[in-house]
PDB file of N, CA and C in Angstrom:
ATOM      1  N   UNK A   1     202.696  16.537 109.880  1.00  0.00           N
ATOM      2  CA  UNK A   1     204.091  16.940 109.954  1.00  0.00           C
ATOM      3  C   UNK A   1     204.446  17.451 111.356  1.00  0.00           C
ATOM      4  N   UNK A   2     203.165  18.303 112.163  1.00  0.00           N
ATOM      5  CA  UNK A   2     203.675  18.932 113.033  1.00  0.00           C
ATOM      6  C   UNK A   2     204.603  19.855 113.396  1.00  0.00           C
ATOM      7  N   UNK A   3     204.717  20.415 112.468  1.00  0.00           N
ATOM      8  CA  UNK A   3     206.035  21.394 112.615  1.00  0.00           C
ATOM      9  C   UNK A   3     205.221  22.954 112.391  1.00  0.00           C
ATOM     10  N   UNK A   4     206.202  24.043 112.708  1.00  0.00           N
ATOM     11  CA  UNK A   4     206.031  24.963 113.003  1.00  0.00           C
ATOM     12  C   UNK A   4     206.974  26.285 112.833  1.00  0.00           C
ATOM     13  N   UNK A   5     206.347  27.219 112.333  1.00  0.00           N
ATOM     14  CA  UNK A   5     207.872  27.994 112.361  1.00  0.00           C
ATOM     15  C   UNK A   5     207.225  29.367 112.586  1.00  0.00           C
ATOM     16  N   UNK A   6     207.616  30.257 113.260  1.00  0.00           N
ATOM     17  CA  UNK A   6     207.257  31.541 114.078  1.00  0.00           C
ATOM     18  C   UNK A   6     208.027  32.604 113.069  1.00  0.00           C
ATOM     19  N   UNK A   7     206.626  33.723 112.789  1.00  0.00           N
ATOM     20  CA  UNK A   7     207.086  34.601 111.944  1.00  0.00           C
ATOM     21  C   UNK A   7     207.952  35.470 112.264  1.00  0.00           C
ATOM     22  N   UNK A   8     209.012  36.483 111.553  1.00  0.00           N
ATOM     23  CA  UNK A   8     209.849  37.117 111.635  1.00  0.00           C
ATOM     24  C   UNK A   8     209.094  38.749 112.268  1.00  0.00           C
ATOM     25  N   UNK A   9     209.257  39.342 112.894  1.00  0.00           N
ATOM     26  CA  UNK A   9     208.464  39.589 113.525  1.00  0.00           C
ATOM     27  C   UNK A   9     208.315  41.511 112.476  1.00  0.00           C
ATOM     28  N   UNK A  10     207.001  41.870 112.351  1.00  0.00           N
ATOM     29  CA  UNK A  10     207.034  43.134 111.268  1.00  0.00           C
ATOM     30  C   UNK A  10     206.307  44.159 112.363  1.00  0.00           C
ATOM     31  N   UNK A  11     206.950  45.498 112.380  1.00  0.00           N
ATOM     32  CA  UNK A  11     206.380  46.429 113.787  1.00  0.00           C
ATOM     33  C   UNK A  11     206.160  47.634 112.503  1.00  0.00           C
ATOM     34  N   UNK A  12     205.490  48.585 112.933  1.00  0.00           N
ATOM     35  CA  UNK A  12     205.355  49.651 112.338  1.00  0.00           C
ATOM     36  C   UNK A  12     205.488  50.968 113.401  1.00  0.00           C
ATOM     37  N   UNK A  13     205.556  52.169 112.749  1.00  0.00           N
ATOM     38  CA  UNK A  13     205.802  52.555 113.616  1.00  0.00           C
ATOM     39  C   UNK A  13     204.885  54.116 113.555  1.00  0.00           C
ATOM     40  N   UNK A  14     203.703  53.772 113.898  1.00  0.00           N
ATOM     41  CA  UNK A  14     202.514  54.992 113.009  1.00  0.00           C
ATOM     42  C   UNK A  14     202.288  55.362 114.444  1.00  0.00           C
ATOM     43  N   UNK A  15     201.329  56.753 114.484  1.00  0.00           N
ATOM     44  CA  UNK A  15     200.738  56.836 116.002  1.00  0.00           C
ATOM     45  C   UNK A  15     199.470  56.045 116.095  1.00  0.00           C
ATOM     46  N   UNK A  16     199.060  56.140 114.962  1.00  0.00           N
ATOM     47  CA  UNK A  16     197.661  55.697 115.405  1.00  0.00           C
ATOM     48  C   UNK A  16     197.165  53.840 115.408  1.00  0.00           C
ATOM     49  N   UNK A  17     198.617  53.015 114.970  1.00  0.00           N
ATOM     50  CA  UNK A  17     199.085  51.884 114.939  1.00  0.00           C
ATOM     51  C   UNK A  17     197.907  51.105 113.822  1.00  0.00           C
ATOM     52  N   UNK A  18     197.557  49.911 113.938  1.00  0.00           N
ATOM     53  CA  UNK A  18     196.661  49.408 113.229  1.00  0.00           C
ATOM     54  C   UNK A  18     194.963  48.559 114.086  1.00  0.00           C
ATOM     55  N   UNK A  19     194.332  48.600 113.424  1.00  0.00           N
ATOM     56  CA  UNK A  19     193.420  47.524 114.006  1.00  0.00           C
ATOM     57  C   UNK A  19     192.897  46.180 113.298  1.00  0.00           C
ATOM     58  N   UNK A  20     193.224  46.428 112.295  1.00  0.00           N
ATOM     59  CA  UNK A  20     192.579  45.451 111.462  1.00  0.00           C
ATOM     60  C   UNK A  20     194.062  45.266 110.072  1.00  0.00           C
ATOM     61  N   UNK A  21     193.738  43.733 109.839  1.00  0.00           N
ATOM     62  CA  UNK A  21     194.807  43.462 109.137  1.00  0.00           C
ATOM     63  C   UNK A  21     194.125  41.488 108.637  1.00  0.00           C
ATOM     64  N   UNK A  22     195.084  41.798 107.309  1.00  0.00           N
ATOM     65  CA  UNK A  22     194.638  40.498 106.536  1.00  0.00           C
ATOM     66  C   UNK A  22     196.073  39.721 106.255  1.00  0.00           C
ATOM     67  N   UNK A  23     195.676  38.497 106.142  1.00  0.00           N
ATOM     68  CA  UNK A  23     196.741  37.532 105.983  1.00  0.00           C
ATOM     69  C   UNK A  23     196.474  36.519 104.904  1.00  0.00           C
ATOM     70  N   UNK A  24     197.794  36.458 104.229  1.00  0.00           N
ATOM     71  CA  UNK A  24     197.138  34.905 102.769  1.00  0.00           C
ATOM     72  C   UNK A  24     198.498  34.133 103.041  1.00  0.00           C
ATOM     73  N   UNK A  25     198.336  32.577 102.876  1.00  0.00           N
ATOM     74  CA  UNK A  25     199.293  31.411 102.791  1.00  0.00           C
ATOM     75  C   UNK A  25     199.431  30.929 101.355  1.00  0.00           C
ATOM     76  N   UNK A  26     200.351  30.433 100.995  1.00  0.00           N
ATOM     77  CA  UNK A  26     200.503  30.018  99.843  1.00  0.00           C
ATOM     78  C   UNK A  26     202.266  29.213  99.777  1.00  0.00           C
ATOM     79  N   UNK A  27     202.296  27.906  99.200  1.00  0.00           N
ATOM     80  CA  UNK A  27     203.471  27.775  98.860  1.00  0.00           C
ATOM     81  C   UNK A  27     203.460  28.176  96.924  1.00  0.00           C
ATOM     82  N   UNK A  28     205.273  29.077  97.198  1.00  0.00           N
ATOM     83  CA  UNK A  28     205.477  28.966  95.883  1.00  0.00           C
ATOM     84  C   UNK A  28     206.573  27.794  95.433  1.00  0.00           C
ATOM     85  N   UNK A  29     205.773  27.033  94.353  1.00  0.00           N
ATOM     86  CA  UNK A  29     206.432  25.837  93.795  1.00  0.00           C
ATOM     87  C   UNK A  29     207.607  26.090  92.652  1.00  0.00           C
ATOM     88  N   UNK A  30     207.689  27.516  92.076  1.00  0.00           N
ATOM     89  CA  UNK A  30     208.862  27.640  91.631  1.00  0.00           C
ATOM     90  C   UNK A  30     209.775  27.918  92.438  1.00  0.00           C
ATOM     91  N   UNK A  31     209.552  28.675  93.116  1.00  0.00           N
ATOM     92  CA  UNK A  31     211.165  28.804  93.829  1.00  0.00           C
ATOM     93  C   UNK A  31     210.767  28.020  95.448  1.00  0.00           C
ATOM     94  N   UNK A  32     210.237  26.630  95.887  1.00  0.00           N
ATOM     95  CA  UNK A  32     209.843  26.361  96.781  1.00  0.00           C
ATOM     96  C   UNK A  32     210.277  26.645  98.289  1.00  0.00           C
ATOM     97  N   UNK A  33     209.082  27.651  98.348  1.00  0.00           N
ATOM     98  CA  UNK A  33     208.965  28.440  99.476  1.00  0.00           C
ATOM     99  C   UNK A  33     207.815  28.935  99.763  1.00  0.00           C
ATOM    100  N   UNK A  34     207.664  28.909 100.937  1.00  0.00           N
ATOM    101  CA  UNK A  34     206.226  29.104 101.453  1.00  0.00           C
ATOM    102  C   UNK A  34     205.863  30.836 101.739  1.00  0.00           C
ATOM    103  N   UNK A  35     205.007  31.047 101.443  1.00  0.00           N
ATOM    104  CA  UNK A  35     204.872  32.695 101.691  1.00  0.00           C
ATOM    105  C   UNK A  35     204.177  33.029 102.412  1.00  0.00           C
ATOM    106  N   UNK A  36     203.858  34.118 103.460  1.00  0.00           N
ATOM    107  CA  UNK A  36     202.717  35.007 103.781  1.00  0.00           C
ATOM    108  C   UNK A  36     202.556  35.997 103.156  1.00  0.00           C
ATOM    109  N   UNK A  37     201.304  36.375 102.737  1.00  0.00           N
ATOM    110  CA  UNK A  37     201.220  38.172 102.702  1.00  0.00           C
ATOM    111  C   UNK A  37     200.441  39.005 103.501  1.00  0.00           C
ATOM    112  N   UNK A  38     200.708  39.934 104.074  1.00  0.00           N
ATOM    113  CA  UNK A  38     199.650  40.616 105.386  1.00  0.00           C
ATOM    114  C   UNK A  38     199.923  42.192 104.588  1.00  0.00           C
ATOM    115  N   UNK A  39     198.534  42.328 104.861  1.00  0.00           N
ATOM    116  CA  UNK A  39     197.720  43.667 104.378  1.00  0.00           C
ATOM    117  C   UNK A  39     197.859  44.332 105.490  1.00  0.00           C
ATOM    118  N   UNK A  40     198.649  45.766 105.860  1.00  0.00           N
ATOM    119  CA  UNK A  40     198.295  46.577 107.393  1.00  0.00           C
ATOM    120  C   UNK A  40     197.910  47.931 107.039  1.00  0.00           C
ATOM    121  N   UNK A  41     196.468  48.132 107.374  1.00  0.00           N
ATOM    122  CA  UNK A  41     195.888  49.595 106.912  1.00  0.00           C
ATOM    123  C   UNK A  41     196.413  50.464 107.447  1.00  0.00           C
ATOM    124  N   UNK A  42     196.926  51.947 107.422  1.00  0.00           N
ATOM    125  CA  UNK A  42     197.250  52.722 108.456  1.00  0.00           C
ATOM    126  C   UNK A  42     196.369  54.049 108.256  1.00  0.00           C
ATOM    127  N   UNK A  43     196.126  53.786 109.533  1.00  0.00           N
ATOM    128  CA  UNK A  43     194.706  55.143 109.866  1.00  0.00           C
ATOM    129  C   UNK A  43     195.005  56.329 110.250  1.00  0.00           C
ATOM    130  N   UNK A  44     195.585  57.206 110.402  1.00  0.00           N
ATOM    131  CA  UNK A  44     195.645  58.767 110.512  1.00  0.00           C
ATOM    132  C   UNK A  44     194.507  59.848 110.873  1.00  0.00           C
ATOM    133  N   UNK A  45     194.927  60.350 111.784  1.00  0.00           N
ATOM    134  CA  UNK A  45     194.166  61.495 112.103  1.00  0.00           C
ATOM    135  C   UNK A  45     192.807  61.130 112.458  1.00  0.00           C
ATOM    136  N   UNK A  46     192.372  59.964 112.619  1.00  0.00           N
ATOM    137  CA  UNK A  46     190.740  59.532 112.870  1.00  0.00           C
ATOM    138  C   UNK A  46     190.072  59.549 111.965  1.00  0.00           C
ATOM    139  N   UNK A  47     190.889  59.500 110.634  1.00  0.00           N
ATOM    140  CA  UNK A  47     189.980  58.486 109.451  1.00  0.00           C
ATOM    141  C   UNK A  47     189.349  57.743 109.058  1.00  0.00           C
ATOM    142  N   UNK A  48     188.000  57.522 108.899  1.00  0.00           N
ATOM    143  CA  UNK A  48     187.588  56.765 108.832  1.00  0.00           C
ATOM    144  C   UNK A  48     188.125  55.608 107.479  1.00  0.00           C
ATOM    145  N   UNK A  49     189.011  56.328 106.383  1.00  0.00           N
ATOM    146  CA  UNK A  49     189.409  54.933 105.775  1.00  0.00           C
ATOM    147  C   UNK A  49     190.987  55.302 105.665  1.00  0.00           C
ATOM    148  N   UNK A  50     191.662  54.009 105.744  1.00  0.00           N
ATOM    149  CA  UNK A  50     193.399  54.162 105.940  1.00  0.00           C
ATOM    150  C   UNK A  50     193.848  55.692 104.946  1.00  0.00           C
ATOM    151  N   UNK A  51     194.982  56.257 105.337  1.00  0.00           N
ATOM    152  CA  UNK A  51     195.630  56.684 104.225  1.00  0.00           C
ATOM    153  C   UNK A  51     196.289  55.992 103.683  1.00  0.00           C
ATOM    154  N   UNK A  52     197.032  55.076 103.969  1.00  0.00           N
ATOM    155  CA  UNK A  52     197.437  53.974 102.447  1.00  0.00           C
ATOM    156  C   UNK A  52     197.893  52.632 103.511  1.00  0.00           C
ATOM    157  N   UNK A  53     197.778  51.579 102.820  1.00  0.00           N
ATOM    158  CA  UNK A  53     197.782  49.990 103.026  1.00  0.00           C
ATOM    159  C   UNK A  53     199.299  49.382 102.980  1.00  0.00           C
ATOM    160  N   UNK A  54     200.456  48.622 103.921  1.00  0.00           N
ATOM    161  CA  UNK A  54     200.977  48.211 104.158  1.00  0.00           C
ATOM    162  C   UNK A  54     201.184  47.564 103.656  1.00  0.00           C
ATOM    163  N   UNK A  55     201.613  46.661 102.750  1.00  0.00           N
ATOM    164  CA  UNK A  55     201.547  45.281 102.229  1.00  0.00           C
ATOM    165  C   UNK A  55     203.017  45.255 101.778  1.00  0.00           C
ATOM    166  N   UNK A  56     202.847  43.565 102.526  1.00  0.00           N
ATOM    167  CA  UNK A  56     204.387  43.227 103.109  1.00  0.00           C
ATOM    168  C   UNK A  56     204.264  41.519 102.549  1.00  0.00           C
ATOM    169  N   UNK A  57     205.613  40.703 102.398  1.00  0.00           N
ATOM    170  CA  UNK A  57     205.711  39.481 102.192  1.00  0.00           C
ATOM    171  C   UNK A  57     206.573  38.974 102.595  1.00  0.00           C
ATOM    172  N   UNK A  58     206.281  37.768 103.337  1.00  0.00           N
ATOM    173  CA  UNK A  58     207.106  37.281 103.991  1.00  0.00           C
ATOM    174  C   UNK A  58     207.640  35.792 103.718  1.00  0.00           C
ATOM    175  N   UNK A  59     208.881  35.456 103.190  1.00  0.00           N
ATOM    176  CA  UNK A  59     209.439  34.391 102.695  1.00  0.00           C
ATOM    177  C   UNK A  59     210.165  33.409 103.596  1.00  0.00           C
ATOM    178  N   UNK A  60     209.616  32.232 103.884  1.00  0.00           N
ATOM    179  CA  UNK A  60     209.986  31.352 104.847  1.00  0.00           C
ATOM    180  C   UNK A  60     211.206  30.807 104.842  1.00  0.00           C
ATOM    181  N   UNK A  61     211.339  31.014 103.719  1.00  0.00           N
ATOM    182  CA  UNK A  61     212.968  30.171 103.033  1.00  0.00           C
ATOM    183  C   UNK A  61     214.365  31.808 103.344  1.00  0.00           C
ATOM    184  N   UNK A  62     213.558  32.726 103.487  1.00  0.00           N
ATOM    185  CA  UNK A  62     214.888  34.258 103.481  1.00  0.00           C
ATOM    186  C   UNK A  62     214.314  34.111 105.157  1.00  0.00           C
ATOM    187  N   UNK A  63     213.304  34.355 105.541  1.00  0.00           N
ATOM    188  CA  UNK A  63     212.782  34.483 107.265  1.00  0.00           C
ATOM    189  C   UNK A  63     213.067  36.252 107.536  1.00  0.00           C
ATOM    190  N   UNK A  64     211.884  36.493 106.424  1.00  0.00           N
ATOM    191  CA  UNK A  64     212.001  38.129 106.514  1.00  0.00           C
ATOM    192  C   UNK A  64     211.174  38.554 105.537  1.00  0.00           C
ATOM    193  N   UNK A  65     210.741  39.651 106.064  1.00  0.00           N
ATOM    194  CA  UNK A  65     209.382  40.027 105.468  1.00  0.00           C
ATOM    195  C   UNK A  65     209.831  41.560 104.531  1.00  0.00           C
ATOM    196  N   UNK A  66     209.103  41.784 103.462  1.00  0.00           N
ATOM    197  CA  UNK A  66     209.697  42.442 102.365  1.00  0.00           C
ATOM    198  C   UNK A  66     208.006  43.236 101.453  1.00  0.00           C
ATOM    199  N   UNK A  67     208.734  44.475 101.238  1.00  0.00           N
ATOM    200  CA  UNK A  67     207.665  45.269 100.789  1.00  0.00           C
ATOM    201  C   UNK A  67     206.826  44.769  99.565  1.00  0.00           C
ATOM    202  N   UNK A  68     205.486  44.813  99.129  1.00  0.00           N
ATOM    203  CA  UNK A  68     204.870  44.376  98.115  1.00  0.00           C
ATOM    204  C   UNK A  68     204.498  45.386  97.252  1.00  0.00           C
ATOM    205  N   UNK A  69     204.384  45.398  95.600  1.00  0.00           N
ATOM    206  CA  UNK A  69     204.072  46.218  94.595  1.00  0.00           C
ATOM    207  C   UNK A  69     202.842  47.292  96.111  1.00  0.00           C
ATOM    208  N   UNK A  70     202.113  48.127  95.163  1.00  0.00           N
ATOM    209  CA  UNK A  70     201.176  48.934  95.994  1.00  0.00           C
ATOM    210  C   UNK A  70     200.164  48.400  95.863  1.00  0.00           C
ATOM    211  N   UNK A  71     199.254  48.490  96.311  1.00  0.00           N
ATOM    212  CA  UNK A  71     197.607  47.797  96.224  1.00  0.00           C
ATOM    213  C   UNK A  71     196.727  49.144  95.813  1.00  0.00           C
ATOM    214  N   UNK A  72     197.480  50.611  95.711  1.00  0.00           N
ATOM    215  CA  UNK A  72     197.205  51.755  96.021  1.00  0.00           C
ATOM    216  C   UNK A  72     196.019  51.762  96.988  1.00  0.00           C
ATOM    217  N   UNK A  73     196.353  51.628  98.255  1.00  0.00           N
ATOM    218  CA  UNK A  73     195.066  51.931  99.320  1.00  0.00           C
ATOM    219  C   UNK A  73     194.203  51.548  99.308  1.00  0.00           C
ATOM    220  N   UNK A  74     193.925  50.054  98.830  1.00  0.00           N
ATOM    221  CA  UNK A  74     193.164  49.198  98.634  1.00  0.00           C
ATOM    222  C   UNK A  74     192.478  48.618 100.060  1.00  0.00           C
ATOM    223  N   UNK A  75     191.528  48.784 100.786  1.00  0.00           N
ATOM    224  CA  UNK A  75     191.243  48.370 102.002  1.00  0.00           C
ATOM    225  C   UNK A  75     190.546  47.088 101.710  1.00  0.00           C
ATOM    226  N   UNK A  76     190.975  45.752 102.343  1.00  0.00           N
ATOM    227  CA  UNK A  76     190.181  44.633 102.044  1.00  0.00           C
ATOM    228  C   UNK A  76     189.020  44.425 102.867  1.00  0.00           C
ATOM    229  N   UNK A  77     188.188  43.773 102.275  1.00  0.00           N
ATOM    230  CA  UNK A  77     187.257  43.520 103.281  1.00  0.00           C
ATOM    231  C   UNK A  77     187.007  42.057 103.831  1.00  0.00           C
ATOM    232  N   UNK A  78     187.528  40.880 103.350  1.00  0.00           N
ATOM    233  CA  UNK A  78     188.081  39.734 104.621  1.00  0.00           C
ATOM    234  C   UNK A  78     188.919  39.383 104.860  1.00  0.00           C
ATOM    235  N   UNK A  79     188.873  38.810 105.910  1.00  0.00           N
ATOM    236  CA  UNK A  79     189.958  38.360 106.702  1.00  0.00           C
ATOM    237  C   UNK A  79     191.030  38.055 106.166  1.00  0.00           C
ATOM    238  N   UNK A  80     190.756  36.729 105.409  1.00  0.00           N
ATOM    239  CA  UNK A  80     191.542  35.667 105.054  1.00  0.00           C
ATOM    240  C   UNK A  80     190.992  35.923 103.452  1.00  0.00           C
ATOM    241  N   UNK A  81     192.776  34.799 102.428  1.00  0.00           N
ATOM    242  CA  UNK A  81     192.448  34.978 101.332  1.00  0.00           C
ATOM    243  C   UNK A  81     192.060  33.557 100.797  1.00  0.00           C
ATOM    244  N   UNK A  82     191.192  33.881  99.705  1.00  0.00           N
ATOM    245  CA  UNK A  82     190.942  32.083  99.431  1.00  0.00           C
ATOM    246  C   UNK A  82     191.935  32.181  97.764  1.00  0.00           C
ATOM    247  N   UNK A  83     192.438  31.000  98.266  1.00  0.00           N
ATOM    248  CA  UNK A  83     193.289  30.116  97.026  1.00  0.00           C
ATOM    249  C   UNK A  83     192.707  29.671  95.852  1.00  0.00           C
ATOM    250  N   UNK A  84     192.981  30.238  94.877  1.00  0.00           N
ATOM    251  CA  UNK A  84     192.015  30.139  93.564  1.00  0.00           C
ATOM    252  C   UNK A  84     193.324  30.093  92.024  1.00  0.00           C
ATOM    253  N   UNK A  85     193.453  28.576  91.657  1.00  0.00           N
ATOM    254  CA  UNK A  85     194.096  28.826  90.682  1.00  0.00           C
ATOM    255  C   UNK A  85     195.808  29.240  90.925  1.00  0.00           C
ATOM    256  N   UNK A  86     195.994  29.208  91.724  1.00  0.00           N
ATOM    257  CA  UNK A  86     197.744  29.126  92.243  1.00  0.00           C
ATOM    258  C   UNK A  86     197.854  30.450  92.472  1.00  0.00           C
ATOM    259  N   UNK A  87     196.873  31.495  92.632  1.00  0.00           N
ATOM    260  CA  UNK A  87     196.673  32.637  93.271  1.00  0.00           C
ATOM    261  C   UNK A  87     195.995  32.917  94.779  1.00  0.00           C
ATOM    262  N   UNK A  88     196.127  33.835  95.162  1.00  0.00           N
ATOM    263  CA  UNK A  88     195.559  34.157  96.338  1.00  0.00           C
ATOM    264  C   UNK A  88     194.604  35.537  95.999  1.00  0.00           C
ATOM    265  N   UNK A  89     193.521  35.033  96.400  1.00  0.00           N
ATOM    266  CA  UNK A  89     191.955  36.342  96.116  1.00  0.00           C
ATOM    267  C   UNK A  89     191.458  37.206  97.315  1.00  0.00           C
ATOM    268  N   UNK A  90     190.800  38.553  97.413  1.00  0.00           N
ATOM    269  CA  UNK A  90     190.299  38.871  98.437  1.00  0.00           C
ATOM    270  C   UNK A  90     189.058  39.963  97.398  1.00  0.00           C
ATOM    271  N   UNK A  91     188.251  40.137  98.514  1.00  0.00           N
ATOM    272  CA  UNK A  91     187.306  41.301  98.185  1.00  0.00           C
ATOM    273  C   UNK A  91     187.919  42.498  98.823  1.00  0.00           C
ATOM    274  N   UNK A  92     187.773  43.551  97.936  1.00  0.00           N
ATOM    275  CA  UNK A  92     188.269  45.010  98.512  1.00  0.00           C
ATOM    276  C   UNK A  92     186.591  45.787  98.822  1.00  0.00           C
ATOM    277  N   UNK A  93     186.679  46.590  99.644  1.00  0.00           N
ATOM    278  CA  UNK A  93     185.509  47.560 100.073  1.00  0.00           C
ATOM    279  C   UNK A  93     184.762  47.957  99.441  1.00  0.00           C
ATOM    280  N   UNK A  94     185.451  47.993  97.774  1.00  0.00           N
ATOM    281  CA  UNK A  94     184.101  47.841  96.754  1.00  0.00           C
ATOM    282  C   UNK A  94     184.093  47.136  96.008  1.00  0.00           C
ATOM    283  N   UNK A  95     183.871  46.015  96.547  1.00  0.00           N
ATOM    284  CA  UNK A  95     183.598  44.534  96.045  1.00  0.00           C
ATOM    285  C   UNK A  95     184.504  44.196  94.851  1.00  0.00           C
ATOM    286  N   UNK A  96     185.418  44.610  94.851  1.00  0.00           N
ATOM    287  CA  UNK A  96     186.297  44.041  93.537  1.00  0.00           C
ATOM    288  C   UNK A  96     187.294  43.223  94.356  1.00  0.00           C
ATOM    289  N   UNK A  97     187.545  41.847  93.054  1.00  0.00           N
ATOM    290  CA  UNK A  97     188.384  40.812  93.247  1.00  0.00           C
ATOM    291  C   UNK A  97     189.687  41.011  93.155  1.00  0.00           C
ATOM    292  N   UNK A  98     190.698  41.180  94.108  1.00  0.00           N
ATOM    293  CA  UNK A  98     192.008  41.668  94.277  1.00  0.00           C
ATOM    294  C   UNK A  98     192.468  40.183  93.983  1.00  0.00           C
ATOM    295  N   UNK A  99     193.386  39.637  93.023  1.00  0.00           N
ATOM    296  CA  UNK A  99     194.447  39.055  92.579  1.00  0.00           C
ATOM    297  C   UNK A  99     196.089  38.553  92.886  1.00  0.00           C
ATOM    298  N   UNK A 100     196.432  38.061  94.224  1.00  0.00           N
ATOM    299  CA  UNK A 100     197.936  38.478  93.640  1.00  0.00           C
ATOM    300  C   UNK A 100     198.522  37.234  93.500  1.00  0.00           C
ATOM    301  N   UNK A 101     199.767  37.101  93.024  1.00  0.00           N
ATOM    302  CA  UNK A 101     200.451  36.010  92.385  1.00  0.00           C
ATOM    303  C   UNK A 101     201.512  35.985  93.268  1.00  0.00           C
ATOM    304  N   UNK A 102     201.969  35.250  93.982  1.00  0.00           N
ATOM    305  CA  UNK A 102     203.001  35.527  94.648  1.00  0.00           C
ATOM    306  C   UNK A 102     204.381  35.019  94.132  1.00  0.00           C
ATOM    307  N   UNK A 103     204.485  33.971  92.939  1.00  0.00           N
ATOM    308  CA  UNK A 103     205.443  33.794  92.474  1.00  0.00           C
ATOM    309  C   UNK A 103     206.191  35.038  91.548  1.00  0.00           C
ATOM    310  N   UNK A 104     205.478  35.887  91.105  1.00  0.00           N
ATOM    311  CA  UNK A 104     205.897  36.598  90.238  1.00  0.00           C
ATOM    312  C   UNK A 104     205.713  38.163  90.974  1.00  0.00           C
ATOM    313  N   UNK A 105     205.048  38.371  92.380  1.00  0.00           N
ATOM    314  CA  UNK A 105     204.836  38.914  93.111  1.00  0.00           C
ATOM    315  C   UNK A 105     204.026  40.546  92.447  1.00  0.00           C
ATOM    316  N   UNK A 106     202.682  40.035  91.417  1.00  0.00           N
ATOM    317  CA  UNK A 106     202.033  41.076  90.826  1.00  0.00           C
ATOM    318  C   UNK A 106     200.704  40.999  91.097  1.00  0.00           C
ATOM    319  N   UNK A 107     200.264  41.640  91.222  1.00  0.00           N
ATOM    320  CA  UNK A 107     198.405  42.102  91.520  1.00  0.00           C
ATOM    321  C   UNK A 107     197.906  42.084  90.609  1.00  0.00           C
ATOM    322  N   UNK A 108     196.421  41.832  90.183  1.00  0.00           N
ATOM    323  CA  UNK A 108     195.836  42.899  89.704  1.00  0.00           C
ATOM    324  C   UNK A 108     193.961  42.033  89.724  1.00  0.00           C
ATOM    325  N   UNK A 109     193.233  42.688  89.121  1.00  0.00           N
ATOM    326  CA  UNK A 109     191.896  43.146  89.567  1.00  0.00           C
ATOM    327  C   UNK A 109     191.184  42.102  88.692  1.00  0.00           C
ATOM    328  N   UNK A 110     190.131  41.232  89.311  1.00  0.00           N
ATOM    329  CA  UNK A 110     189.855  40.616  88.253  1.00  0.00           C
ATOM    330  C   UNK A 110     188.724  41.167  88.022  1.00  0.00           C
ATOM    331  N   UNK A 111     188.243  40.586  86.790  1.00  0.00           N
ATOM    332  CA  UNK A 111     186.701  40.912  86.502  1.00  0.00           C
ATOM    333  C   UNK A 111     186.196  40.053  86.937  1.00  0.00           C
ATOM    334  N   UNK A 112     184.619  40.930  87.165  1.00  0.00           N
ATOM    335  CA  UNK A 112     183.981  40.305  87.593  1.00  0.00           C
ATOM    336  C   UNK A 112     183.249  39.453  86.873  1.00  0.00           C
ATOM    337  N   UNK A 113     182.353  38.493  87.835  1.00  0.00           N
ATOM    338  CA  UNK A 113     181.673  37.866  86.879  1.00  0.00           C
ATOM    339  C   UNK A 113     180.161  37.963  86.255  1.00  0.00           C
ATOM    340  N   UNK A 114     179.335  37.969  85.189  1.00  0.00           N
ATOM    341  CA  UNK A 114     179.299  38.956  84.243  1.00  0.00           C
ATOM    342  C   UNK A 114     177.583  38.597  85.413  1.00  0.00           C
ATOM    343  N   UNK A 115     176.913  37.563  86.168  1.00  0.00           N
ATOM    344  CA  UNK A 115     175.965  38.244  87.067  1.00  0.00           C
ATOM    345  C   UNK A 115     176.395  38.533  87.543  1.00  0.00           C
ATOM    346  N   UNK A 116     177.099  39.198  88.334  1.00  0.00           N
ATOM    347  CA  UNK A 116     177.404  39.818  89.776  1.00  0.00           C
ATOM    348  C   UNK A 116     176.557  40.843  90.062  1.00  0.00           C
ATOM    349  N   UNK A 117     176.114  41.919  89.223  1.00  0.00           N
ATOM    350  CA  UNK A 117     175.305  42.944  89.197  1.00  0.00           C
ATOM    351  C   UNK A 117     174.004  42.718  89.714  1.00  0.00           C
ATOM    352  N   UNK A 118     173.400  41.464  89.283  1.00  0.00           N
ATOM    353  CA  UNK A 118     171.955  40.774  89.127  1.00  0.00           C
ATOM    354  C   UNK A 118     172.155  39.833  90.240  1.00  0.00           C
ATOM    355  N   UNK A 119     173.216  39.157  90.886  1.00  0.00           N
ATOM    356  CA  UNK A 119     173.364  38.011  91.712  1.00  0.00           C
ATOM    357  C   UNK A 119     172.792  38.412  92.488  1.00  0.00           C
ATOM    358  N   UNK A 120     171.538  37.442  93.419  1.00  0.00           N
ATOM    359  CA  UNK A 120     171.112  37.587  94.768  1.00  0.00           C
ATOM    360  C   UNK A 120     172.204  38.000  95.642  1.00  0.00           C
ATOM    361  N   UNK A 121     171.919  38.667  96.672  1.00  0.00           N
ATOM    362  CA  UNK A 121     172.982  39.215  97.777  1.00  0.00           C
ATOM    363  C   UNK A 121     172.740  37.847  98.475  1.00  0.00           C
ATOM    364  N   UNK A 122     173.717  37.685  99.357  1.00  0.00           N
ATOM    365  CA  UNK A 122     173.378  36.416 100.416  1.00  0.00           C
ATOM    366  C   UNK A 122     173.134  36.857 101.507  1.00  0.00           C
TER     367      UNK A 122
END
């Protein structure tokens, strides 16, 4: 296709700003429109973990980015989200499977799966 379109631009305005931040793609096919969602931790006082998580969505079809349910201070731990099932997945810091739906724009936690406990580490 080649095409391209430059995000709407999201600033915050903390002292201690951010360093780390996550991003998920997804088109939604009900209301067809393409989404981002970006995770922005905000760190305070030289915390070692955020006091609470940013999470924002951004709709290609409005070209503006818009607050998300809470994750309650959910810090992720990769980068990027993988596409699973017309959802978007991440691992949080203690290894739980974060969920969100972006058509219906709700979270939630999946279970795990029932080795995970016993699974070789990689």
């Amino acid at each position: 296709m080649r095409k391209y379109k430059t995000l709407p631009s999201y600033r915050r305005n903390h002292e201690d700003g951010f360093a780390h931040f996550n991003f998920g793609f997804t088109y939604d096919e009900f209301q067809d429109d393409y989404k981002v969602v970006g995770f922005f931790p905000v760190y305070t006082n030289g915390q070692g973990h955020p006091s609470h998580v940013d999470v924002k969505i951004c709709s290609l079809k409005s070209d503006s980015w818009r607050r998300f349910d809470d994750l309650q201070g959910r810090e992720l731990l990769g980068d990027s989200a993988k596409f699973v099932k017309g959802k978007l997945h991440w691992l949080d810091m203690q290894w739980n499977i974060i969920s969100i739906d972006l058509t219906d724009e709700k979270w939630e936690e999946v279970e795990k799966p029932s080795c995970f406990e016993r699974c070789p580490t990689v």
